[in-house]
C-alpha atoms as a PDB file:
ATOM      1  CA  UNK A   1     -15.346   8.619   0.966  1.00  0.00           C
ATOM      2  CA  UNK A   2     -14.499   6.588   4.026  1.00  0.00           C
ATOM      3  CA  UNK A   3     -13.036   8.840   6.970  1.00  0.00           C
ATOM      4  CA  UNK A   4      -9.465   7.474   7.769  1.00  0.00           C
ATOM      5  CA  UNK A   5      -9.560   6.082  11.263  1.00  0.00           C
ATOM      6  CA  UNK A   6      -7.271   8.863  14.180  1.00  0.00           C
ATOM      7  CA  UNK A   7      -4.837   5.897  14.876  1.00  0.00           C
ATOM      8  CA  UNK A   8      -3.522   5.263  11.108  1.00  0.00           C
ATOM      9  CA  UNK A   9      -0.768   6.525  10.987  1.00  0.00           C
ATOM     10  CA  UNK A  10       0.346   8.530   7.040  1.00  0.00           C
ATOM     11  CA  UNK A  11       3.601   9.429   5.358  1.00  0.00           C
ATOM     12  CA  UNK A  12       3.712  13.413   5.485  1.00  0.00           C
ATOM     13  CA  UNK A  13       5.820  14.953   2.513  1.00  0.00           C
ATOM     14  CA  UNK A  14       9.058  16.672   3.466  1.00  0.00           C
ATOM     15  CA  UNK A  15      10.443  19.904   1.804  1.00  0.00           C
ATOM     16  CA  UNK A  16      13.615  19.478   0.889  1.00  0.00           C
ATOM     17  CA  UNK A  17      14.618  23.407   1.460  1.00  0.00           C
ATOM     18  CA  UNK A  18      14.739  22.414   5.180  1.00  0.00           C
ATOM     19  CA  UNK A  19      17.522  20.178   4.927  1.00  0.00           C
ATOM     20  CA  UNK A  20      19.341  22.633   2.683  1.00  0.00           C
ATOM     21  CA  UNK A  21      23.383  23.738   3.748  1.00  0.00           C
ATOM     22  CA  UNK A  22      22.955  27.492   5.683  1.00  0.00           C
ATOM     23  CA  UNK A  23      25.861  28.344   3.936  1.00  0.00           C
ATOM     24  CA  UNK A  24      27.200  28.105   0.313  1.00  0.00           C
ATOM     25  CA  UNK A  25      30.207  26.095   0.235  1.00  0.00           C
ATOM     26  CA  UNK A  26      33.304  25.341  -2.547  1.00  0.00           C
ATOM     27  CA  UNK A  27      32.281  22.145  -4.335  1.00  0.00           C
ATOM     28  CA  UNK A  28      34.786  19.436  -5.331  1.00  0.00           C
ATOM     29  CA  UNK A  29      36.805  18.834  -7.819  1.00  0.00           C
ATOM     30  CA  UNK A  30      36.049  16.442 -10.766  1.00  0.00           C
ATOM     31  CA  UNK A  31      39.672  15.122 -10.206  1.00  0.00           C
ATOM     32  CA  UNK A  32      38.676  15.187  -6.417  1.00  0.00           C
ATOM     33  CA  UNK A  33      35.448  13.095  -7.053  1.00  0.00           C
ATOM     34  CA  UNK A  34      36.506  11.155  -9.744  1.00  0.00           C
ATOM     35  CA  UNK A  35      39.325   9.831  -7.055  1.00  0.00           C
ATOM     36  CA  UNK A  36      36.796   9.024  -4.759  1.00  0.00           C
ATOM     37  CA  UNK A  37      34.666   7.470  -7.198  1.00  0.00           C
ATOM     38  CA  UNK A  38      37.520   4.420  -7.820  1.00  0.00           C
ATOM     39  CA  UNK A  39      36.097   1.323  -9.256  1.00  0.00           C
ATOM     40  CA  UNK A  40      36.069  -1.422  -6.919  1.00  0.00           C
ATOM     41  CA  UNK A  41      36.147  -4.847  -7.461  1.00  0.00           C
ATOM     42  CA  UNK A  42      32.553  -6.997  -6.938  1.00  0.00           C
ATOM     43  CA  UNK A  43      34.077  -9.905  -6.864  1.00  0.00           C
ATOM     44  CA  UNK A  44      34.656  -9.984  -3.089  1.00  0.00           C
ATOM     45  CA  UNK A  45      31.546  -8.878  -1.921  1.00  0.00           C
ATOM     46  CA  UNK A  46      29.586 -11.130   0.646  1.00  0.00           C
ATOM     47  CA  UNK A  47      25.948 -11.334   0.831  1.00  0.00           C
ATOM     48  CA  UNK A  48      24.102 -12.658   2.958  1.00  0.00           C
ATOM     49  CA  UNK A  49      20.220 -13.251   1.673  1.00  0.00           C
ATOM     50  CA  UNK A  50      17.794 -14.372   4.040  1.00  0.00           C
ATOM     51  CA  UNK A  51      14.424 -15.818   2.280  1.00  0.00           C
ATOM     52  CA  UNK A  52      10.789 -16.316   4.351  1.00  0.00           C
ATOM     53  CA  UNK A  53       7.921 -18.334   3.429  1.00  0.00           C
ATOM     54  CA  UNK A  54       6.904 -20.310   6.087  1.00  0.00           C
ATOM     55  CA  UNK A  55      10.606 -21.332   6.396  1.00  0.00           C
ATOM     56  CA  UNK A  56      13.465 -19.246   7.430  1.00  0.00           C
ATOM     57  CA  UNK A  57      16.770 -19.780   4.574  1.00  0.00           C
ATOM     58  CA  UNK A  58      20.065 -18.429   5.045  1.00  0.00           C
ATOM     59  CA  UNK A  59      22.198 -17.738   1.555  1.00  0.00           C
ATOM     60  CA  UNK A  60      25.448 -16.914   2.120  1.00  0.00           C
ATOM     61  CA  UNK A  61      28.133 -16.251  -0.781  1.00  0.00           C
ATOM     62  CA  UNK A  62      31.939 -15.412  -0.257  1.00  0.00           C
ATOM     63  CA  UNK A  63      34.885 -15.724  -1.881  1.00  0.00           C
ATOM     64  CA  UNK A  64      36.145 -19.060  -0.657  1.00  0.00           C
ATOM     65  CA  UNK A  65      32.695 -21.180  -0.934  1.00  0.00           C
ATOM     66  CA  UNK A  66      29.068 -21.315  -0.271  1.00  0.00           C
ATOM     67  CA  UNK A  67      26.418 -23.230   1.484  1.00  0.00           C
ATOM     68  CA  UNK A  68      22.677 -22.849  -0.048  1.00  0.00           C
ATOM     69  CA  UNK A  69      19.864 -23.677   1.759  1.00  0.00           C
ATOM     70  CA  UNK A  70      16.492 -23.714  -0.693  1.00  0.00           C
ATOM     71  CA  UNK A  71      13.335 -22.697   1.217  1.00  0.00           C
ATOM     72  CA  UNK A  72       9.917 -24.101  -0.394  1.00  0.00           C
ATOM     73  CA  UNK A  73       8.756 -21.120  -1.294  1.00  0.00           C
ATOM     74  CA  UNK A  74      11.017 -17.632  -1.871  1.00  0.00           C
ATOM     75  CA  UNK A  75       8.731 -14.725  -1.467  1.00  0.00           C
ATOM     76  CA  UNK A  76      10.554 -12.772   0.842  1.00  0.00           C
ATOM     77  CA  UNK A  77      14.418 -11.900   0.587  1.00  0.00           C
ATOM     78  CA  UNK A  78      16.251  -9.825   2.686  1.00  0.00           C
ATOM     79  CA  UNK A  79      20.458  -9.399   1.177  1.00  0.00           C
ATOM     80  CA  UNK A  80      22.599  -8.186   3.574  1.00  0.00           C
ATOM     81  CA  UNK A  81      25.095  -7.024   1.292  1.00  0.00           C
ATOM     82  CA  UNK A  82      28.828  -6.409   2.134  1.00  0.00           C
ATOM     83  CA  UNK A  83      29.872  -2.851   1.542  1.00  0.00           C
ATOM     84  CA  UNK A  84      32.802  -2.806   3.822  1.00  0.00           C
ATOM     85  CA  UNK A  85      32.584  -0.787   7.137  1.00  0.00           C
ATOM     86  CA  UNK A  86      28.692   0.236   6.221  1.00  0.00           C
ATOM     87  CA  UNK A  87      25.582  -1.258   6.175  1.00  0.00           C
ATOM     88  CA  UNK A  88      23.281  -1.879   2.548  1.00  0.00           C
ATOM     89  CA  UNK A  89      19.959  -4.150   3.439  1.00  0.00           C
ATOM     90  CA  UNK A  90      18.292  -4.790  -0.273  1.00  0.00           C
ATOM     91  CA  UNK A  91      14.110  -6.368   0.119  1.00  0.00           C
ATOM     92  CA  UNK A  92      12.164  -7.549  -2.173  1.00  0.00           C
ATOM     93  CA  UNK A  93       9.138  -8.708  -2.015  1.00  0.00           C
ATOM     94  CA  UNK A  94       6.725 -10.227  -4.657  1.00  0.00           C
ATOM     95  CA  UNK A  95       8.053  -7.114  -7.231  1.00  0.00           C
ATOM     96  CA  UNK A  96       8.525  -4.486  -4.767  1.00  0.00           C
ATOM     97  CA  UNK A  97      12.083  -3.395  -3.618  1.00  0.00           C
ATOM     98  CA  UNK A  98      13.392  -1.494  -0.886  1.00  0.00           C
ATOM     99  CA  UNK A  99      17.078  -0.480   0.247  1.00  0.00           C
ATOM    100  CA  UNK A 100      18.073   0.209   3.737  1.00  0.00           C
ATOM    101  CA  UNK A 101      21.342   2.156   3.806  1.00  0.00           C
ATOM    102  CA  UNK A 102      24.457   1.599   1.001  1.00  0.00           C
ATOM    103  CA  UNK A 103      27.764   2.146   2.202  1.00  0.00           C
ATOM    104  CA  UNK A 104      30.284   4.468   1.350  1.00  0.00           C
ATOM    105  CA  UNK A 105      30.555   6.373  -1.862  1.00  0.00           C
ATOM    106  CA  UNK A 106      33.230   4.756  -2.925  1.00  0.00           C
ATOM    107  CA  UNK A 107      31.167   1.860  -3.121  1.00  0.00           C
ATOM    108  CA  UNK A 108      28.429   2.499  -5.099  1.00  0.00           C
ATOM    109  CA  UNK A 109      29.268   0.955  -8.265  1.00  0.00           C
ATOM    110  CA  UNK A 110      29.374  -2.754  -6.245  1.00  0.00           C
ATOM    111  CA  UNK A 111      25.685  -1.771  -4.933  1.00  0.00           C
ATOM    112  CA  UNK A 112      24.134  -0.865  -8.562  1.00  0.00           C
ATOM    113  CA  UNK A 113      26.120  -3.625 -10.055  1.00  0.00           C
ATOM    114  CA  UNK A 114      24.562  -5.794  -7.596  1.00  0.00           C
ATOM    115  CA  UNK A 115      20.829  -4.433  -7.417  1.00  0.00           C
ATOM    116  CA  UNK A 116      21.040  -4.776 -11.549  1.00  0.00           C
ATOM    117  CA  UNK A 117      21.896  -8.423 -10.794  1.00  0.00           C
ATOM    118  CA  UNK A 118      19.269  -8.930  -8.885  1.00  0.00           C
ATOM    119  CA  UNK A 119      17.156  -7.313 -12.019  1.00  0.00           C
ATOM    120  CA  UNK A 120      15.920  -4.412  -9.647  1.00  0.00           C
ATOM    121  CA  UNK A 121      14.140  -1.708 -11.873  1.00  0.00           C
ATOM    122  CA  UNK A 122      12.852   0.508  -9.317  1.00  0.00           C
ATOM    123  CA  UNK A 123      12.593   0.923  -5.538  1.00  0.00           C
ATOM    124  CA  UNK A 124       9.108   1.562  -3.776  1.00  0.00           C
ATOM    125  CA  UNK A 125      11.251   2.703  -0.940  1.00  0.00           C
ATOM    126  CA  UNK A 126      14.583   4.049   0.154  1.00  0.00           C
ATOM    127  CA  UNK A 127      15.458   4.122   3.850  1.00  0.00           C
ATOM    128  CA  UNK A 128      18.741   6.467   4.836  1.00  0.00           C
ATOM    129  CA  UNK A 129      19.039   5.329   8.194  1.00  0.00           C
ATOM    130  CA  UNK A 130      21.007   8.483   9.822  1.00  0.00           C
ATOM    131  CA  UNK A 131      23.479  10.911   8.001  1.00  0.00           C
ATOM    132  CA  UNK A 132      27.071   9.193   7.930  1.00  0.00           C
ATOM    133  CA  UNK A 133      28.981   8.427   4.852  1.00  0.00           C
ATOM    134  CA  UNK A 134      29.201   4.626   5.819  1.00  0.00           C
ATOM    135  CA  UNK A 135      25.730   3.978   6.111  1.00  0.00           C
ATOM    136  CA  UNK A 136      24.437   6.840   2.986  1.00  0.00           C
ATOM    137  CA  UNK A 137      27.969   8.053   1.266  1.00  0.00           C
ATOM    138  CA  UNK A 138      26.762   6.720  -1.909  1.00  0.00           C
ATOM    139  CA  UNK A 139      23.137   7.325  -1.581  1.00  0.00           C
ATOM    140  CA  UNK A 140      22.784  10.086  -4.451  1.00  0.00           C
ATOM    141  CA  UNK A 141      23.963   8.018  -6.907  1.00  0.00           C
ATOM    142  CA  UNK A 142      21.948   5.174  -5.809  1.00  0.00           C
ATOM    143  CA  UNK A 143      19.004   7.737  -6.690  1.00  0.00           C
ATOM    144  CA  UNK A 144      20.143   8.942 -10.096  1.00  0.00           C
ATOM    145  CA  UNK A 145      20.450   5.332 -11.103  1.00  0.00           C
ATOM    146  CA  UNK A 146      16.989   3.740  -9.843  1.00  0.00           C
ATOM    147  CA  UNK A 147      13.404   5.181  -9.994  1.00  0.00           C
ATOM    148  CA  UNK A 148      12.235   6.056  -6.345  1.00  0.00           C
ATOM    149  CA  UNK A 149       9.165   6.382  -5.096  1.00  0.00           C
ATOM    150  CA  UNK A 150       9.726   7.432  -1.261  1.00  0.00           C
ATOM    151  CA  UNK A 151      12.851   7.896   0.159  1.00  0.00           C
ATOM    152  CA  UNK A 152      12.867   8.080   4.449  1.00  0.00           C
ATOM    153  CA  UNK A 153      15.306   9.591   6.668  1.00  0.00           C
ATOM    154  CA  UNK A 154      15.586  10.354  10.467  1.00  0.00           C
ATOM    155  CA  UNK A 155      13.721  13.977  11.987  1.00  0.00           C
ATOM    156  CA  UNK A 156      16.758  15.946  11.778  1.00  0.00           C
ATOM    157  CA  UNK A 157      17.173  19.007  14.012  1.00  0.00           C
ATOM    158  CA  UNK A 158      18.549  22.376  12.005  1.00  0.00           C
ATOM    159  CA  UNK A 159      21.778  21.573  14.381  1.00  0.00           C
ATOM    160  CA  UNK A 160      21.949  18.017  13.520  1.00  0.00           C
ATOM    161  CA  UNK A 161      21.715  18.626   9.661  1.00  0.00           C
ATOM    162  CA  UNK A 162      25.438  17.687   8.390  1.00  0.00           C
ATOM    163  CA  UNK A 163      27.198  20.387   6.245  1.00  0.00           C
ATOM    164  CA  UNK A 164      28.790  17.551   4.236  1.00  0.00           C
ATOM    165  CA  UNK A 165      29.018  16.838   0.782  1.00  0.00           C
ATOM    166  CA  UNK A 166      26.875  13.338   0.296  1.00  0.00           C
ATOM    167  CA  UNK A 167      24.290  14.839   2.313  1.00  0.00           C
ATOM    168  CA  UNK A 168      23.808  18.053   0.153  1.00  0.00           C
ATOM    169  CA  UNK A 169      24.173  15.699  -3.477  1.00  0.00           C
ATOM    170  CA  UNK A 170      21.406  13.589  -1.640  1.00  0.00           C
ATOM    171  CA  UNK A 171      19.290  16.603  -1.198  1.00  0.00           C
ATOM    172  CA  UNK A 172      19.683  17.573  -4.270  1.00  0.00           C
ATOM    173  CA  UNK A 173      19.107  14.287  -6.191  1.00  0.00           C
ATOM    174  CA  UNK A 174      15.773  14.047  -4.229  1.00  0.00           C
ATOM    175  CA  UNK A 175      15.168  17.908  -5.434  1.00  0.00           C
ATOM    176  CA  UNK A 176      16.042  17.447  -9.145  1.00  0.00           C
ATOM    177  CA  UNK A 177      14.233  13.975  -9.361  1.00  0.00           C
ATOM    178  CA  UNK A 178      10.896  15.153  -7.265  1.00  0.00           C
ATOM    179  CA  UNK A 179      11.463  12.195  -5.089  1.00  0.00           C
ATOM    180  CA  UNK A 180       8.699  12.197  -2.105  1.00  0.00           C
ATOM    181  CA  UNK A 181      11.099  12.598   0.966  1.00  0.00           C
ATOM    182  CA  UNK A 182       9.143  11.474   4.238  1.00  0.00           C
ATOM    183  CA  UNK A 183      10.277  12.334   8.055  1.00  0.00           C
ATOM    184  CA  UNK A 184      10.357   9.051   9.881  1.00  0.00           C
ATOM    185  CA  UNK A 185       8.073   9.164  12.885  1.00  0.00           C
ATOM    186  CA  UNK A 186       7.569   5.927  15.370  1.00  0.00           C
ATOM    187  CA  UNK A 187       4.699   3.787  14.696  1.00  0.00           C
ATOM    188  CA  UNK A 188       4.565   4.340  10.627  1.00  0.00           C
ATOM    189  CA  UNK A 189       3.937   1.737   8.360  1.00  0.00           C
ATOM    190  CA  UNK A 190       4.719   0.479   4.430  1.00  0.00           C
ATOM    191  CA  UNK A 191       4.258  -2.540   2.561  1.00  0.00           C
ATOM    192  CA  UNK A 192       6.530  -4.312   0.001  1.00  0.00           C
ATOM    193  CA  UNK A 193       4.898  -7.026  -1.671  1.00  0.00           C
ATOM    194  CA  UNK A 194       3.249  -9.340   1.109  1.00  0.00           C
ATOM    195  CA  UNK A 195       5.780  -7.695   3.713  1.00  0.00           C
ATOM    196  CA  UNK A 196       4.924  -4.836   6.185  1.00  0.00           C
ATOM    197  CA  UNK A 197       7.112  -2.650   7.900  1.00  0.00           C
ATOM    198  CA  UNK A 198       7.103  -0.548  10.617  1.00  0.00           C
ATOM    199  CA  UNK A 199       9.385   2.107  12.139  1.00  0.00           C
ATOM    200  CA  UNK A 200      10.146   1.578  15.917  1.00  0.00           C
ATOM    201  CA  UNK A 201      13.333   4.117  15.960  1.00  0.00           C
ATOM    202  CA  UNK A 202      13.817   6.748  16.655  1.00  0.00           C
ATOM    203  CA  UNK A 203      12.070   7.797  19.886  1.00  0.00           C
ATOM    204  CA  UNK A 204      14.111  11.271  20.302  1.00  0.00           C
ATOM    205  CA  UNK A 205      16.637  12.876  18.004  1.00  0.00           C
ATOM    206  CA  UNK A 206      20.034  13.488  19.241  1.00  0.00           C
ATOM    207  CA  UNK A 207      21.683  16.054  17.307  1.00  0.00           C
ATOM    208  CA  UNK A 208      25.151  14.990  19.391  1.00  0.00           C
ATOM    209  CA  UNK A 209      25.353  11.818  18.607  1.00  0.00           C
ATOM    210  CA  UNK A 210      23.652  10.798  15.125  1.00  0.00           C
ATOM    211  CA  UNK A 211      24.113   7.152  15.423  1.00  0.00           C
ATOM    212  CA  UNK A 212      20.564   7.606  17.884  1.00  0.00           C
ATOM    213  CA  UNK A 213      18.994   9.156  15.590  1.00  0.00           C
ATOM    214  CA  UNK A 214      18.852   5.955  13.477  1.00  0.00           C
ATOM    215  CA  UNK A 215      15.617   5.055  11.636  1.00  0.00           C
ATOM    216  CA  UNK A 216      14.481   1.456  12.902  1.00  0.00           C
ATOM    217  CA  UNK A 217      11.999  -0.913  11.679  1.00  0.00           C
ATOM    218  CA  UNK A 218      10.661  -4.085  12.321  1.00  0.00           C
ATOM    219  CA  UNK A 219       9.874  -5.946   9.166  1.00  0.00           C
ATOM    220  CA  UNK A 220       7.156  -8.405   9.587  1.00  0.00           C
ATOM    221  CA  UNK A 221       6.513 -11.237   6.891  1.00  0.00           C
ATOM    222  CA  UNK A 222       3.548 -14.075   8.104  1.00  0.00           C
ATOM    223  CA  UNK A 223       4.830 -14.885  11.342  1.00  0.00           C
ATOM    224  CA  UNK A 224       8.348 -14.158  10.625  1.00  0.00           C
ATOM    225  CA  UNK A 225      10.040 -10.774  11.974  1.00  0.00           C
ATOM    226  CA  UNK A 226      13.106  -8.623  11.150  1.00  0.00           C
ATOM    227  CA  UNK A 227      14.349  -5.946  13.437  1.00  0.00           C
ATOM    228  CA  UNK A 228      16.937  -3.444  11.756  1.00  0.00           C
ATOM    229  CA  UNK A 229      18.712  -1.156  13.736  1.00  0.00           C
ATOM    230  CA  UNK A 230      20.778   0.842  11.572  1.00  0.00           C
ATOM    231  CA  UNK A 231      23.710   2.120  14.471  1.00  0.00           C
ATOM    232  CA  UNK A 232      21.653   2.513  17.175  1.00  0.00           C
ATOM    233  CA  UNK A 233      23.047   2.662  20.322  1.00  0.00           C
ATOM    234  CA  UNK A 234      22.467   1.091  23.772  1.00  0.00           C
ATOM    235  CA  UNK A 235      20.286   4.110  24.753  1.00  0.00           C
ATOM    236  CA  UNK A 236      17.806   3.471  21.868  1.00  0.00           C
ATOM    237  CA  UNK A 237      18.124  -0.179  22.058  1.00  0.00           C
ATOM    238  CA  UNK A 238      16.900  -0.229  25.857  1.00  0.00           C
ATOM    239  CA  UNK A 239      14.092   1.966  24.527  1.00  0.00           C
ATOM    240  CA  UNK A 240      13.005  -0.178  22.020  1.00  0.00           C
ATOM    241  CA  UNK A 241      13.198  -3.231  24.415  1.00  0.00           C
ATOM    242  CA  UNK A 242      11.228  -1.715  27.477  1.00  0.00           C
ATOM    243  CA  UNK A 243       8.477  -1.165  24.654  1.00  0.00           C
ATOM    244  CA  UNK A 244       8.068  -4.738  23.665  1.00  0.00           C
ATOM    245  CA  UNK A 245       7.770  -4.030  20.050  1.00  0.00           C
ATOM    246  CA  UNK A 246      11.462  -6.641  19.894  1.00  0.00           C
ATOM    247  CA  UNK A 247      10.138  -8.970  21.511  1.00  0.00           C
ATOM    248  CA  UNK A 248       8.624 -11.473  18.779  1.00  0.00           C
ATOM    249  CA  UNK A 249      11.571 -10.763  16.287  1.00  0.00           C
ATOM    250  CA  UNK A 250      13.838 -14.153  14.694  1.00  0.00           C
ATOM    251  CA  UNK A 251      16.459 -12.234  12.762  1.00  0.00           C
ATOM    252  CA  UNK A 252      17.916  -9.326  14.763  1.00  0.00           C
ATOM    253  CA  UNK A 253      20.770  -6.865  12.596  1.00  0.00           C
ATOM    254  CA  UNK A 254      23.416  -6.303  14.893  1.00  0.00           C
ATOM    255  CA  UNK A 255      23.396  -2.209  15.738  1.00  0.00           C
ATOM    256  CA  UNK A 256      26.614  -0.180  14.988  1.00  0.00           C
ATOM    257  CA  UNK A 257      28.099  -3.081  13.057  1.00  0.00           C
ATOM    258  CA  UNK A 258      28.186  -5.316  16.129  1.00  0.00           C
ATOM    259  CA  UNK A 259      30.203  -2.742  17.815  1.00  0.00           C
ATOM    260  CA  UNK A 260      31.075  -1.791  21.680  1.00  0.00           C
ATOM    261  CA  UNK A 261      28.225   0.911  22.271  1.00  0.00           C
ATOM    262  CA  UNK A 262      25.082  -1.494  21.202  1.00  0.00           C
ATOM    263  CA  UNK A 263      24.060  -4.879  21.492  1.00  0.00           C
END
């Protein structure tokens, strides 16, 4: 057997009894979920779907009316799908599929409704970019619905591990469905398809202010690159520019929804 070279870097299983709560808690309601679990309407849900060959096309859909641009060849396809004040990313790649992130809770039903449109089975990967409800409030039902095989999240400290109750139905999804849960670590790579990516975020962990802690990755298809930020903010971004690993990218996701503290 061929000795793996020191610099390739490996995804490391996580236990999930580490990102247990450290103390039992009441649950919810059904009436109190099933509340939060109103059905929303799909209908006005933007997405924007960027497609890579050797040309760059930019699909965008909304309510009012669209302008397509066909690229010669559709291998890659990034959807930047509209989930309100959140982020969802859905890739695919040759018959691979990853998701990046998926909103609130309450919006779930919009994001399965709209992965089943796209005819998504199963997802090779699952990247929860940090621990907030707009970015991963939805997350364990997102599991339950699709086969997973890996599902990534940011190296959370004990302290930094939210007591909240998407986090702890995440867990537990992960748990029940024997989900391979990996620790994202800097320079780590995956492949969807004829896509690689690799994380670039996050350097450092920092259990007061979660939106660092943010799981980045370029996404490189031929000479084509991605970067995707999740809510990083200006601290991480400087980071990840002094290291030159932005510096070749042609579609940048604004950090922290465009917001004050990034970009």
């Amino acid at each position: 057997m061929a000795r793996r070279k020191k610099s390739e870097k490996t995804h490391f299983r996580t236990s999930t009894a580490r990102y247990k709560p450290q103390k039992y808690r009441k649950r919810e309601t059904t009436a109190n979920r099933a509340k939060t679990e109103e059905k929303t309407d799909l209908g006005g849900v933007t997405t924007v779907i960027i497609s890579l060959a050797v040309l760059i096309a930019l699909i965008v859909w909304n309510s009012v009316r669209g302008t397509v641009y066909t690229p010669a060849d559709d291998k890659l396809r990034v959807h930047f799908v509209d989930v309100g004040q959140g982020d969802c990313i859905y890739i695919s790649c040759g018959d691979e599929n990853m998701l990046i992130d998926c909103g609130e809770k309450s919006e779930h039903r919009d994001v399965i409704r709209y992965l089943n449109r796209e005819e998504v089975t199963k997802l090779k990967y699952v990247i929860a970019t940090h621990p907030h409800s707009d970015h991963m409030g939805g997350m364990s039902k997102i599991l339950e619905e699709f086969p997973t095989e890996e599902v990534i999240i940011p190296p959370l400290t004990k302290e930094a591990i939210p007591l909240t109750y998407f986090f702890e139905d995440f867990v537990d999804v992960i748990e029940d469905k024997n989900i391979t849960l990996t620790e994202a670590k800097v320079g780590m790579k995956g492949k969807i398809g004829d896509a690689e990516w690799r994380i670039i975020s996050p350097t450092k962990c920092d259990e007061g202010n979660l939106n660092n802690c943010s799981v980045g990755i370029i996404l490189k298809h031929g000479k084509n690159n991605f970067c995707l930020t999740g809510d990083s903010e200006e601290e991480t971004e400087k980071t990840m520019a002094y290291s030159g690993v932005t510096e070749d990218v042609d579609v940048f996701k604004a950090a922290h929804h465009g917001g004050a503290t990034s970009n």
